[in-house]
Protein backbone atom coordinates (compact mmCIF):
# COMPACT_ATOMS: atom_id res chain seq x y z
CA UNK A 1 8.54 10.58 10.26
CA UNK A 2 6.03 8.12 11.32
CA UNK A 3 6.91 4.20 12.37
CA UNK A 4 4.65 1.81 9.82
CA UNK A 5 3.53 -1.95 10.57
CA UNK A 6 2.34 -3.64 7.75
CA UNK A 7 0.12 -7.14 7.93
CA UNK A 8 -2.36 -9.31 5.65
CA UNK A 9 0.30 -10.38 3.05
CA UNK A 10 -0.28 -14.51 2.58
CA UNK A 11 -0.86 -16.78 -0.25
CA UNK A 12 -3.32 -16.85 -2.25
CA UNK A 13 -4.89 -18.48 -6.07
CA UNK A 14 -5.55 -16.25 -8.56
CA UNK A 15 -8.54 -14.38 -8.54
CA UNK A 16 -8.72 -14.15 -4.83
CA UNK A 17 -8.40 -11.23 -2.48
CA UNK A 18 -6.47 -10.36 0.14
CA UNK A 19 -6.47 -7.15 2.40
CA UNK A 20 -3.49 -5.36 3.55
CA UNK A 21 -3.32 -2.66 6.75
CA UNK A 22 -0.93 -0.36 7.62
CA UNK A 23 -0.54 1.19 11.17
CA UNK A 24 1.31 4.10 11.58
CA UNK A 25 2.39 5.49 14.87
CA UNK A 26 2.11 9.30 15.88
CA UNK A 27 -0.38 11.33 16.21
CA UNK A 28 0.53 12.84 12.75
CA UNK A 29 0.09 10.21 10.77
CA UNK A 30 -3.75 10.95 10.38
CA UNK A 31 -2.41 14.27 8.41
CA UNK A 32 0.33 12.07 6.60
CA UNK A 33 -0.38 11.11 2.90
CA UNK A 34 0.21 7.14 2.07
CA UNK A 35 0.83 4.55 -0.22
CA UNK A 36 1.92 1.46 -1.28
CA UNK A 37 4.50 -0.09 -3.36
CA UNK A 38 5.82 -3.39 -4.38
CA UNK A 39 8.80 -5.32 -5.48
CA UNK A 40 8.72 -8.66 -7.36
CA UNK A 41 12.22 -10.73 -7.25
CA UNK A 42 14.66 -9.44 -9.25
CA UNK A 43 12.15 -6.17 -10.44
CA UNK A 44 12.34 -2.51 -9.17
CA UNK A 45 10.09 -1.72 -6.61
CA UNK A 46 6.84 -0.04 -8.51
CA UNK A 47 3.78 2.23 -7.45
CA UNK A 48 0.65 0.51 -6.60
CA UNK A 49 -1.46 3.17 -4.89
CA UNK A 50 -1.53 6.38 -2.47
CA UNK A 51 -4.04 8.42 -0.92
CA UNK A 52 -4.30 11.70 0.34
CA UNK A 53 -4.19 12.02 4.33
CA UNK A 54 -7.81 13.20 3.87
CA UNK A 55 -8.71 10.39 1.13
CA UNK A 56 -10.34 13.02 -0.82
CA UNK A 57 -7.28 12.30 -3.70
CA UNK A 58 -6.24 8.82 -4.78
CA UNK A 59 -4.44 7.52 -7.34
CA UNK A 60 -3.51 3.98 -8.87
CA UNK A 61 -1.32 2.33 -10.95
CA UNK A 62 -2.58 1.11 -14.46
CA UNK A 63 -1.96 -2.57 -13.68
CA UNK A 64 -4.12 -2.50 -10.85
CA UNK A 65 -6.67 0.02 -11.12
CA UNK A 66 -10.53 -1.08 -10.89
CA UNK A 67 -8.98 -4.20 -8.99
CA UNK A 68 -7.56 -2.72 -5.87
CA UNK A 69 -8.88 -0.06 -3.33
CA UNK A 70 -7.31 2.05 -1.31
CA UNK A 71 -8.55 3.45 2.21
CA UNK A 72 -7.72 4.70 5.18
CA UNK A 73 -9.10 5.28 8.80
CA UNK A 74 -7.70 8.01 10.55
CA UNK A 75 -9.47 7.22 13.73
CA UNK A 76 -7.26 3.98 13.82
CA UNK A 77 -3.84 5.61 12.10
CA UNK A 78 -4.47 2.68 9.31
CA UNK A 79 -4.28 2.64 5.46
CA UNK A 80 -5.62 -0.56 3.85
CA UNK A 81 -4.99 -1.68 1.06
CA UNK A 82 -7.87 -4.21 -0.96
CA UNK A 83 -6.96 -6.44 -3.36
CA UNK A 84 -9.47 -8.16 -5.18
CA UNK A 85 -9.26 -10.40 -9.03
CA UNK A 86 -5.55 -10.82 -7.92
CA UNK A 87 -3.25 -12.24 -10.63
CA UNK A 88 0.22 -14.14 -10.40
CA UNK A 89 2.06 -10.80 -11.49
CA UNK A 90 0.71 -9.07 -8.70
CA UNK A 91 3.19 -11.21 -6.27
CA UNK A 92 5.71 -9.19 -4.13
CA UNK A 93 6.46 -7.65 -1.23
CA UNK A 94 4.27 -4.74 -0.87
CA UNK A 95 5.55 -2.09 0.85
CA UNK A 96 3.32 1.20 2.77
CA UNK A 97 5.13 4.46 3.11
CA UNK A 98 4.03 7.88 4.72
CA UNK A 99 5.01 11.37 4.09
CA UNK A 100 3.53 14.95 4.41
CA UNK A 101 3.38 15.75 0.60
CA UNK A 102 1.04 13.45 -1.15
CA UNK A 103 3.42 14.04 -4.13
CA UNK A 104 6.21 12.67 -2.73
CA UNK A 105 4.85 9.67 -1.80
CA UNK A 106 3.09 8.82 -4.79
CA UNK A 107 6.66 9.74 -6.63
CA UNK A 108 8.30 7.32 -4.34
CA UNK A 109 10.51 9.46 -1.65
CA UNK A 110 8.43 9.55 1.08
CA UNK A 111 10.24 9.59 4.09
CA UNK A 112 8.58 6.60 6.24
CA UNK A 113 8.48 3.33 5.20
CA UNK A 114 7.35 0.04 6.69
CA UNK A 115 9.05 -3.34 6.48
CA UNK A 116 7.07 -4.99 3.60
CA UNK A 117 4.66 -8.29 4.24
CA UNK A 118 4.94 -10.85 1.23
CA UNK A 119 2.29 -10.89 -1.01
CA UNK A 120 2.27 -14.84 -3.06
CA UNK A 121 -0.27 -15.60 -5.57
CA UNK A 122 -0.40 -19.17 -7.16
CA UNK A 123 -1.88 -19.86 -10.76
């Protein structure tokens, strides 16, 4: 398991951006896949994005594909997460997570997780 530190989260109108980063300790977390989730109040947490640990496979959900891009930097252990056109539905706490299998973190098990940075979008 790897130890993940997200930031960027913050308030914003609709239709602006934001950027999120996650840093993940260890020196494996360069081979680790990643992704993000969220969780509105009172809503299951839902897939947003993951990424291979190479980035050569990504995937998104329907809500937010062509809106929000996923990247990483293994040079700096960090996964970023760009949100762009961002509407009031997109509010939450998003949430990275790490694991070896890119399938299980795109399924939702994967076996690191950070501690979520608050995400609040304003009509």
């Amino acid at each position: 398991q790897v130890h993940l530190v997200e930031s960027g989260g913050g308030l914003v109108q609709a239709g602006g951006s934001l950027r999120l980063s996650c840093v993940g300790s260890g020196r494996t977390f360069s081979h680790y896949a990643a992704g993000w989730f969220r969780q509105a109040p009172g809503k299951e947490r839902e897939f947003v994005a993951a990424v291979s640990w190479a980035g050569a496979t990504a995937q998104y959900a329907d809500s937010v594909n062509g809106r929000f891009t996923l990247s990483r930097d293994n040079a700096k252990n960090t996964v970023y997460l760009q949100m762009n056109g961002l509407k009031p539905e997109d509010a939450g706490v998003y949430y990275c997570c790490a694991d070896s299998t890119y399938m299980v973190v795109s399924g939702g098990s994967a076996g690191s997780w950070g501690q979520g940075t608050q995400v609040t979008v304003s009509s």
